[in-house]
Protein backbone atom coordinates (compact mmCIF):
# COMPACT_ATOMS: atom_id res chain seq x y z
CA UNK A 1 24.30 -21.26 -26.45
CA UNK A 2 21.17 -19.00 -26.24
CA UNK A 3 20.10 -17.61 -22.83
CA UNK A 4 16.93 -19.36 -22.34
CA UNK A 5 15.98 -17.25 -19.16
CA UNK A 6 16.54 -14.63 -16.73
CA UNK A 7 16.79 -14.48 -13.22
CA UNK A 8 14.18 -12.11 -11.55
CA UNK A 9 16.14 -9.47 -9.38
CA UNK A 10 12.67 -7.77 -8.51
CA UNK A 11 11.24 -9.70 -5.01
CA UNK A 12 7.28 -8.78 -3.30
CA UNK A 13 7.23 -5.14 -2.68
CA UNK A 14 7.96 -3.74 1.05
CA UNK A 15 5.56 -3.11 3.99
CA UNK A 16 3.87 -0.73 3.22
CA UNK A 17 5.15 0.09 -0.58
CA UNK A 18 1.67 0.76 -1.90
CA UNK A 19 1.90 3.19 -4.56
CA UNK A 20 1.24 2.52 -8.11
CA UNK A 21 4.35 3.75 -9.17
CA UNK A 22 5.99 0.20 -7.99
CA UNK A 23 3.28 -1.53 -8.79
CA UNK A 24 3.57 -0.59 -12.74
CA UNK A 25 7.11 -1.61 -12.10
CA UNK A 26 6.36 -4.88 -11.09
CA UNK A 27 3.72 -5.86 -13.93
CA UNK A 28 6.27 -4.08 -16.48
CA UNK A 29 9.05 -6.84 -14.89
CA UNK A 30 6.63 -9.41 -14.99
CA UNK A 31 5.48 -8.30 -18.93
CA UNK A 32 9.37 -8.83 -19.48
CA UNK A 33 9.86 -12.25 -17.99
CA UNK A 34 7.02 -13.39 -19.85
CA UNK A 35 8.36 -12.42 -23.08
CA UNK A 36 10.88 -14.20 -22.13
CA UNK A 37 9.53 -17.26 -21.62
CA UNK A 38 7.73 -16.56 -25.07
CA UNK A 39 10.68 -16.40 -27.23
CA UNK A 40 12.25 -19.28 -25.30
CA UNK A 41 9.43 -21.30 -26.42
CA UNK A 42 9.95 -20.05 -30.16
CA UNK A 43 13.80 -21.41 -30.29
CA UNK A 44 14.33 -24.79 -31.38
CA UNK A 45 15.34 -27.82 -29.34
CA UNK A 46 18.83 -28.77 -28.97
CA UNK A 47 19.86 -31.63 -30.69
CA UNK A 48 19.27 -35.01 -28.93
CA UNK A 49 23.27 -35.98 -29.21
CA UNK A 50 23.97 -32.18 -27.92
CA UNK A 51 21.58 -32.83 -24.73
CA UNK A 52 22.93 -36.14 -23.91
CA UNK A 53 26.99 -35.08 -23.98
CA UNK A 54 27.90 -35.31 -20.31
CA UNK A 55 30.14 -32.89 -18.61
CA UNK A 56 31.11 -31.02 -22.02
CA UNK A 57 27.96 -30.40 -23.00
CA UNK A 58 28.01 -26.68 -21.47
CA UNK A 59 30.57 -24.15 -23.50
CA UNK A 60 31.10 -22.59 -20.01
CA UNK A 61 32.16 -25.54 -18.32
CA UNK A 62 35.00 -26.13 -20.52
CA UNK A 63 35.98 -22.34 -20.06
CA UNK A 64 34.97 -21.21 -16.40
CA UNK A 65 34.97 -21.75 -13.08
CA UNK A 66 38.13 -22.53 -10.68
CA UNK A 67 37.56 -26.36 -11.31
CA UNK A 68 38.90 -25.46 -14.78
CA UNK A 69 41.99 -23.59 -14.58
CA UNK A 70 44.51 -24.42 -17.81
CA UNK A 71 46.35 -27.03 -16.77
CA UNK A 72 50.26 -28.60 -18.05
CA UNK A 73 49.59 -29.62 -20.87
CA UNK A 74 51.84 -31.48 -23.80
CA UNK A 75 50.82 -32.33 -27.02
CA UNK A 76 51.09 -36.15 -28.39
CA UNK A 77 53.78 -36.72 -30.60
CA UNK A 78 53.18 -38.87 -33.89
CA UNK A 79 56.55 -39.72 -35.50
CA UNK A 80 57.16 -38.22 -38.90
CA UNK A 81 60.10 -37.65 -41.24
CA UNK A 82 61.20 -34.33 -42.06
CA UNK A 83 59.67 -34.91 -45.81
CA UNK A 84 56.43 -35.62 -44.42
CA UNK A 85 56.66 -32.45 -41.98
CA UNK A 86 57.85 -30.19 -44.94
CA UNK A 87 54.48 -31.49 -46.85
CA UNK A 88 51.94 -31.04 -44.13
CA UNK A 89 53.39 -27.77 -42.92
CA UNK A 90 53.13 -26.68 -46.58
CA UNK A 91 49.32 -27.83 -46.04
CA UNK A 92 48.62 -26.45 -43.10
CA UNK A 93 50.50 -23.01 -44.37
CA UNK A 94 47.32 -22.22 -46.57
CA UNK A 95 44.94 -22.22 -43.74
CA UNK A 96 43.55 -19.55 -41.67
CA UNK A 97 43.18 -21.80 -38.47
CA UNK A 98 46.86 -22.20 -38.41
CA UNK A 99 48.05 -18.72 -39.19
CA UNK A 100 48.51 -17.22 -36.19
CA UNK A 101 50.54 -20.24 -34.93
CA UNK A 102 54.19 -18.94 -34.09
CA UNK A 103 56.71 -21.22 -34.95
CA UNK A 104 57.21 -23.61 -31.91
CA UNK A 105 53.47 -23.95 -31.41
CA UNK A 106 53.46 -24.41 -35.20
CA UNK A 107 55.94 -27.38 -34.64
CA UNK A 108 53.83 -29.01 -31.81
CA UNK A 109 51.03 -29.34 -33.65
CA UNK A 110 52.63 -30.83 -36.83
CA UNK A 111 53.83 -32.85 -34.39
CA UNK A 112 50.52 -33.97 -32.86
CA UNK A 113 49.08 -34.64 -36.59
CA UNK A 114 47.85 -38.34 -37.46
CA UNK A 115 47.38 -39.48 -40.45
CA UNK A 116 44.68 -41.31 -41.94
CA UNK A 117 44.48 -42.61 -45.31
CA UNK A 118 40.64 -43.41 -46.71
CA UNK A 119 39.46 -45.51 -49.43
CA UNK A 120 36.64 -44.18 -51.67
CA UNK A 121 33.73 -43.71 -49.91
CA UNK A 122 34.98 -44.31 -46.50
CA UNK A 123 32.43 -41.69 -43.43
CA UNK A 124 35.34 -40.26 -41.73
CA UNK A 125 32.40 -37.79 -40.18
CA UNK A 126 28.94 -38.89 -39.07
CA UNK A 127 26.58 -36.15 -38.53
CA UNK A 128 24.81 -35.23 -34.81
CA UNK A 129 28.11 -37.20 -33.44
CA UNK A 130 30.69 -35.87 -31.15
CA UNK A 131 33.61 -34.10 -32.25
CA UNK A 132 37.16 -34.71 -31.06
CA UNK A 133 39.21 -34.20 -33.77
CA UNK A 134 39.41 -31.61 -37.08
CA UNK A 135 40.86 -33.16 -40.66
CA UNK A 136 43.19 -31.14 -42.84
CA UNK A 137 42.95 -32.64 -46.59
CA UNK A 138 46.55 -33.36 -48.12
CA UNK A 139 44.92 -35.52 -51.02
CA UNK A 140 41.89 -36.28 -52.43
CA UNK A 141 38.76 -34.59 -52.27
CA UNK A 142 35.49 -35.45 -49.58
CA UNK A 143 32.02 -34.43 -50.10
CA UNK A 144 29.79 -32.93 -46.93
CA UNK A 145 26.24 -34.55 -46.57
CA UNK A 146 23.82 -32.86 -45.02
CA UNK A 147 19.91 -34.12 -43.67
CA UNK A 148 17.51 -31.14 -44.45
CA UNK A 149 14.28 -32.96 -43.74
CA UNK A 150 14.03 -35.58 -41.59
CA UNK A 151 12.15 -37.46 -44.03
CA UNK A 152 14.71 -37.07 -47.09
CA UNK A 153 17.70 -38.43 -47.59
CA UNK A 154 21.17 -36.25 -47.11
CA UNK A 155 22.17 -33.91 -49.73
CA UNK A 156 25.52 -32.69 -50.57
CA UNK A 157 26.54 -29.24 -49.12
CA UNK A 158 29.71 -28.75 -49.80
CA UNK A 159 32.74 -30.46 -51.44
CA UNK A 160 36.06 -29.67 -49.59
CA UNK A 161 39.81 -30.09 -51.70
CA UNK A 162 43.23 -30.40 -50.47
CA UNK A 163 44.45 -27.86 -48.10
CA UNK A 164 40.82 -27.56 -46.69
CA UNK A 165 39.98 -27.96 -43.06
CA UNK A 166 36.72 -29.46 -42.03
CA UNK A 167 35.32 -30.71 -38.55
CA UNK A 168 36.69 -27.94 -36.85
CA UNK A 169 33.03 -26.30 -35.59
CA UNK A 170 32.77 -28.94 -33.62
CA UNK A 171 35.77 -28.16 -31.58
CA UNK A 172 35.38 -24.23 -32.01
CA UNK A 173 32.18 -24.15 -30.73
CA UNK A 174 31.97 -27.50 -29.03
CA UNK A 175 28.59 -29.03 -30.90
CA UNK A 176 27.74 -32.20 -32.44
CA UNK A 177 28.95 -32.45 -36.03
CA UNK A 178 26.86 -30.47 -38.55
CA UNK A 179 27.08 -32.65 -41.61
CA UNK A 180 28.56 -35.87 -42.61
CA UNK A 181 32.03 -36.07 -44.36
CA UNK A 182 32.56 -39.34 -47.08
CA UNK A 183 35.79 -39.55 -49.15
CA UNK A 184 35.02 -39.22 -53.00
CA UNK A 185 37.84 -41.08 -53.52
CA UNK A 186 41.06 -42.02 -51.93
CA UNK A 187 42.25 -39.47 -49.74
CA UNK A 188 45.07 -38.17 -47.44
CA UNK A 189 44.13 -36.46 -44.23
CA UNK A 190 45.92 -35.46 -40.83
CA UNK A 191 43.69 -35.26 -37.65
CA UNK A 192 44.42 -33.03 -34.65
CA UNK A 193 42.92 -34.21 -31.70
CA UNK A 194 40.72 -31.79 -29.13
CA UNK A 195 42.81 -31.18 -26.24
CA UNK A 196 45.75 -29.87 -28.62
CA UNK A 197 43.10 -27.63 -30.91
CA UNK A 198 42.20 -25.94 -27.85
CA UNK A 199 45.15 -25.40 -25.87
CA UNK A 200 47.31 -24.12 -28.90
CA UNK A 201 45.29 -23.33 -31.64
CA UNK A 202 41.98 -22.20 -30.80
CA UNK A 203 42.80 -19.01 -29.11
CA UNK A 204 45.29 -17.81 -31.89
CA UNK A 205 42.64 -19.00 -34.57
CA UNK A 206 39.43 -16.64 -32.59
CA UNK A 207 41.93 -14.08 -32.25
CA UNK A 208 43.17 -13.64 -35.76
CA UNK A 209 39.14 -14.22 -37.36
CA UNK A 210 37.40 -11.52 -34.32
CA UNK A 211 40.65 -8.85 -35.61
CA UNK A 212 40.04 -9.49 -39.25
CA UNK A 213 36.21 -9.53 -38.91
CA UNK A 214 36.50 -6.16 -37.25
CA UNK A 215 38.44 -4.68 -39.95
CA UNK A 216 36.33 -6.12 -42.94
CA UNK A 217 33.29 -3.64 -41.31
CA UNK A 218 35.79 -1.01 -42.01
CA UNK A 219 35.85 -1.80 -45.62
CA UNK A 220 34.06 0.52 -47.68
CA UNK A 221 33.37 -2.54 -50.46
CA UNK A 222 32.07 -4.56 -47.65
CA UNK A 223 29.20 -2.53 -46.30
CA UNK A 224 26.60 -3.66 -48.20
CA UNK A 225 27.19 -7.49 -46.57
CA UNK A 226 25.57 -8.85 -43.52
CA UNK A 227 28.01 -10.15 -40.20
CA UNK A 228 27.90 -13.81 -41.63
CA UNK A 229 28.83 -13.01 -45.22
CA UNK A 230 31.77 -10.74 -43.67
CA UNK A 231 32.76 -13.71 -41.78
CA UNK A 232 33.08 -15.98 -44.52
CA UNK A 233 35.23 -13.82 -46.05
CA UNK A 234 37.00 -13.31 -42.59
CA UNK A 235 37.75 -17.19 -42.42
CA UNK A 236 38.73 -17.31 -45.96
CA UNK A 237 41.35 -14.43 -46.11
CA UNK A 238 45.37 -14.81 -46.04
CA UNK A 239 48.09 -12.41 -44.85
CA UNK A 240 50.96 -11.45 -46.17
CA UNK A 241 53.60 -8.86 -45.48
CA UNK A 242 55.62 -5.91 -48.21
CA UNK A 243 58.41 -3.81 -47.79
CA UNK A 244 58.25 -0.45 -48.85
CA UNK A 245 59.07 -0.43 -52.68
CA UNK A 246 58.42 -3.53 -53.37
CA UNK A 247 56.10 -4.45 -56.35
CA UNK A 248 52.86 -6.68 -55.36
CA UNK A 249 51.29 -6.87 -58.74
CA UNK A 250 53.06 -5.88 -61.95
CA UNK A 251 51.37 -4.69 -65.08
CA UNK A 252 50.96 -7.21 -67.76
CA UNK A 253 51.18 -10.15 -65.59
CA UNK A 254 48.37 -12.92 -64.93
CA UNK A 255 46.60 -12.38 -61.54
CA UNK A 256 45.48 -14.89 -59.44
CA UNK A 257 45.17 -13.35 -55.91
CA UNK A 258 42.95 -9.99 -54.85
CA UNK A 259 43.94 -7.73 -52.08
CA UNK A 260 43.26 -5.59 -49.13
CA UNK A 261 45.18 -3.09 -47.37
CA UNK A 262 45.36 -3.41 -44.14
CA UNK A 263 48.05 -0.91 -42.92
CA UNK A 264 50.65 1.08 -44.77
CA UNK A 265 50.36 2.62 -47.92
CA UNK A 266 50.56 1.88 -52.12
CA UNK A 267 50.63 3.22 -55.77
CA UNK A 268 49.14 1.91 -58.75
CA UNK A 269 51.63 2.58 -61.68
CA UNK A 270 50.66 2.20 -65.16
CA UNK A 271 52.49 2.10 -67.98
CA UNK A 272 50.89 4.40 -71.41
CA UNK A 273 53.91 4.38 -73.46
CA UNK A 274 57.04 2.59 -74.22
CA UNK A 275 60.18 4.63 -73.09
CA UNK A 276 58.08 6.53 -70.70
CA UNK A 277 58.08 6.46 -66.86
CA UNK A 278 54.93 4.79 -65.27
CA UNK A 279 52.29 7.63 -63.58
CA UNK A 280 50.92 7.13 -60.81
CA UNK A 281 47.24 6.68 -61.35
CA UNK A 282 45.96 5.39 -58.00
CA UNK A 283 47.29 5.61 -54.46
CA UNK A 284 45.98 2.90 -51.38
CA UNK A 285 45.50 3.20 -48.08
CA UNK A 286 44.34 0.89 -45.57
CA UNK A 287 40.53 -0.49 -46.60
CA UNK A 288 41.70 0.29 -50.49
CA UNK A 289 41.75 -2.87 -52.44
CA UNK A 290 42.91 -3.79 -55.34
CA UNK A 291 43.86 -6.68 -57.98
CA UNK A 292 40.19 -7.12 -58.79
CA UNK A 293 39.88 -6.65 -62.40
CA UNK A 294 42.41 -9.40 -63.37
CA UNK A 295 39.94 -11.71 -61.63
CA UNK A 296 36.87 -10.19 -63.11
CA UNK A 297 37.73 -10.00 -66.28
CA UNK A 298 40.21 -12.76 -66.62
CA UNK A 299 42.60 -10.25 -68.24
CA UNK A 300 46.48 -9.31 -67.28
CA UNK A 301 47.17 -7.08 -64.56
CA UNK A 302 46.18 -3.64 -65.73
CA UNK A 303 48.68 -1.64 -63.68
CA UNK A 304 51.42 -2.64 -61.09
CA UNK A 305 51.13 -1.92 -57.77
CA UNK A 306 54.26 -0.74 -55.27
CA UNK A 307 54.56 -0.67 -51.29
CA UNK A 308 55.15 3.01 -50.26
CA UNK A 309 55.59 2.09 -46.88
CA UNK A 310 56.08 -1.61 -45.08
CA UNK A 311 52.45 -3.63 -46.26
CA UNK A 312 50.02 -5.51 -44.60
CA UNK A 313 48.19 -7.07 -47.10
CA UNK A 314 44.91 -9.12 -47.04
CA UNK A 315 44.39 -11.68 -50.15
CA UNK A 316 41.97 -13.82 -51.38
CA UNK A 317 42.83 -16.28 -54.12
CA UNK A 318 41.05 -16.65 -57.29
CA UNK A 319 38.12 -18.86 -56.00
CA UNK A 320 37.75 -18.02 -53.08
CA UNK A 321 37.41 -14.27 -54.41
CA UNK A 322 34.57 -15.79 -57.22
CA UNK A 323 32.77 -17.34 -54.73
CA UNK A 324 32.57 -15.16 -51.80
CA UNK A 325 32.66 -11.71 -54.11
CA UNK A 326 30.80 -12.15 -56.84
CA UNK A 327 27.59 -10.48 -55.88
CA UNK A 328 29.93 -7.25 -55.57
CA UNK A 329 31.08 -7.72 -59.10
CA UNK A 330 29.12 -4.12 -60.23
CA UNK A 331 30.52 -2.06 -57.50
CA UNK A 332 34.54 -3.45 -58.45
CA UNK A 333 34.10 -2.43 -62.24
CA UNK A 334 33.08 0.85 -61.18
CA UNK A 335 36.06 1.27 -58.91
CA UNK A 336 38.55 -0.40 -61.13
CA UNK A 337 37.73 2.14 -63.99
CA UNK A 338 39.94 4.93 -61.30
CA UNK A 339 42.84 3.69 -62.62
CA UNK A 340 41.83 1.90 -66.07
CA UNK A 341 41.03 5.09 -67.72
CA UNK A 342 43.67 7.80 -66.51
């Protein structure tokens, strides 16, 4: 929510406080407050369904104040078999809300998942509407619609698979819904409802985005993006974990994922000749990535890559990598040709 004003702090000047000095301080105060007042007047309205949203419709009434202290809370319980549980926690697995659940919270909230099942073109999202629950696709693919002039008709803005997540801005950042979401054609989708988002996976979700956002800035491929595109790839990324000596990427194989280090330490290893030991052309530490040019160029892995210490790795898969680092395409070739050419 943007600050629309400030409180004046400076009140009428003393008896007897006639000097210019305070004087100039006052009209600079007053300069300020009215600058204020003018960028306040250059910010768009809030939204009509955002105005009208009762006692939510502050952010810091649903996180301050001692009317608000976290209360018991347990999370509903929709039965499921353990094949169904296996399948969604396989969905839910592959997205960066849910990875820094530990296990038990992990359970609760496969355990507080509804399903809904939607025939084609079914709005399971209206936009400018309230948000209470977020959709994680098992089946089926939706399409987001989106009204960029009033006087137009919505256009799609973005198509979302299985193992996406959509609706969850609403509950993140507790706003009306930013687009409308229609089923292409039949779909599977689990709901989690508001009150279990934010007591068990909102604050591991913020967490694990503001640490992974502050260590893409770090990343020397990275610089040339602004915060948003950085967060993108923030919400996008995946972790994983190596022990030291064991192979990530081998040479010859087909690559589908690109990585960054995050801590610890690897070697790039290719082999020039058969019946020869591999030499090391390339070593990584954390910020180093690697993987690239299999994506680029759609070719085999050019060299293998070993854990010299315990890993924390970084990935993005193969669209996910085409999409958000494309425009960095140039700067990639140029580093891949380190190891390429020795």
């Amino acid at each position: 929510e943007a600050r629309i004003s400030r409180n004046g702090t400076g009140g009428p000047a003393a008896a007897g406080e006639s000097n210019g000095a305070v004087e100039e301080d006052e009209e600079e105060e007053e300069e300020e407050e009215d600058d204020d007042d003018d960028d306040a007047e250059d910010l768009p309205p809030p939204p009509a369904s955002y105005m009208q949203r009762g006692p939510r419709s502050s952010v810091s009434a649903e996180a301050y104040g001692e009317w608000n202290q976290k209360k018991e809370f347990t999370p509903p319980v929709h039965a499921k078999s353990d094949e169904v549980k296996a399948r969604l926690k396989g969905v839910l697995e592959g997205s960066f809300l849910f990875q820094g659940l530990g296990g038990k919270d992990f359970e609760s909230v496969i355990d507080a998942m509804k399903e809904h099942v939607l025939e084609p073109n079914t709005m399971i999202i209206k936009e400018g509407d309230d948000g209470e629950e977020l959709y994680v696709i098992e089946e089926g693919v939706l399409d987001c619609y989106k009204k960029i002039k009033p006087d137009q008709d919505p256009i799609v803005v973005k198509t979302v698979n299985p193992g996406d997540v959509f609706g969850e801005l609403a509950l993140l950042y507790n706003c009306p819904r930013a687009a409308s979401v229609s089923s292409r054609d039949k779909c599977v989708c689990w709901s989690l409802d508001r009150e279990t988002f934010t007591h068990i996976v909102k604050d591991a979700a913020m967490k694990k985005r503001t640490k992974h956002e502050g260590f893409l800035e770090k990343v020397s491929l990275l610089e040339t993006m602004d915060a948003y595109e950085r967060s993108k790839v923030a919400e996008a990324l995946r972790s994983e974990v190596r022990k030291a000596g064991e192979l990530v990427v081998k040479q010859g194989e087909a690559g589908d994922m690109f990585y960054i280090v995050e801590e610890g330490t690897a070697v790039a290893l290719r082999d020039f000749e058969d019946g020869e030991p591999p030499k090391e052309v390339k070593d990584y530490a954390a910020g180093d990535f690697f993987g690239e040019l299999a994506l680029l160029k759609d070719e085999p892995r050019a060299a293998s890559v070993q854990a010299k210490s315990d890993l924390a790795l970084l990935t993005l898969d193969r669209k996910a990598f085409k999409r958000l680092l494309g425009p960095l395409q140039a700067i990639m070739e140029r580093t891949s040709q380190q190891y390429v050419n020795k």
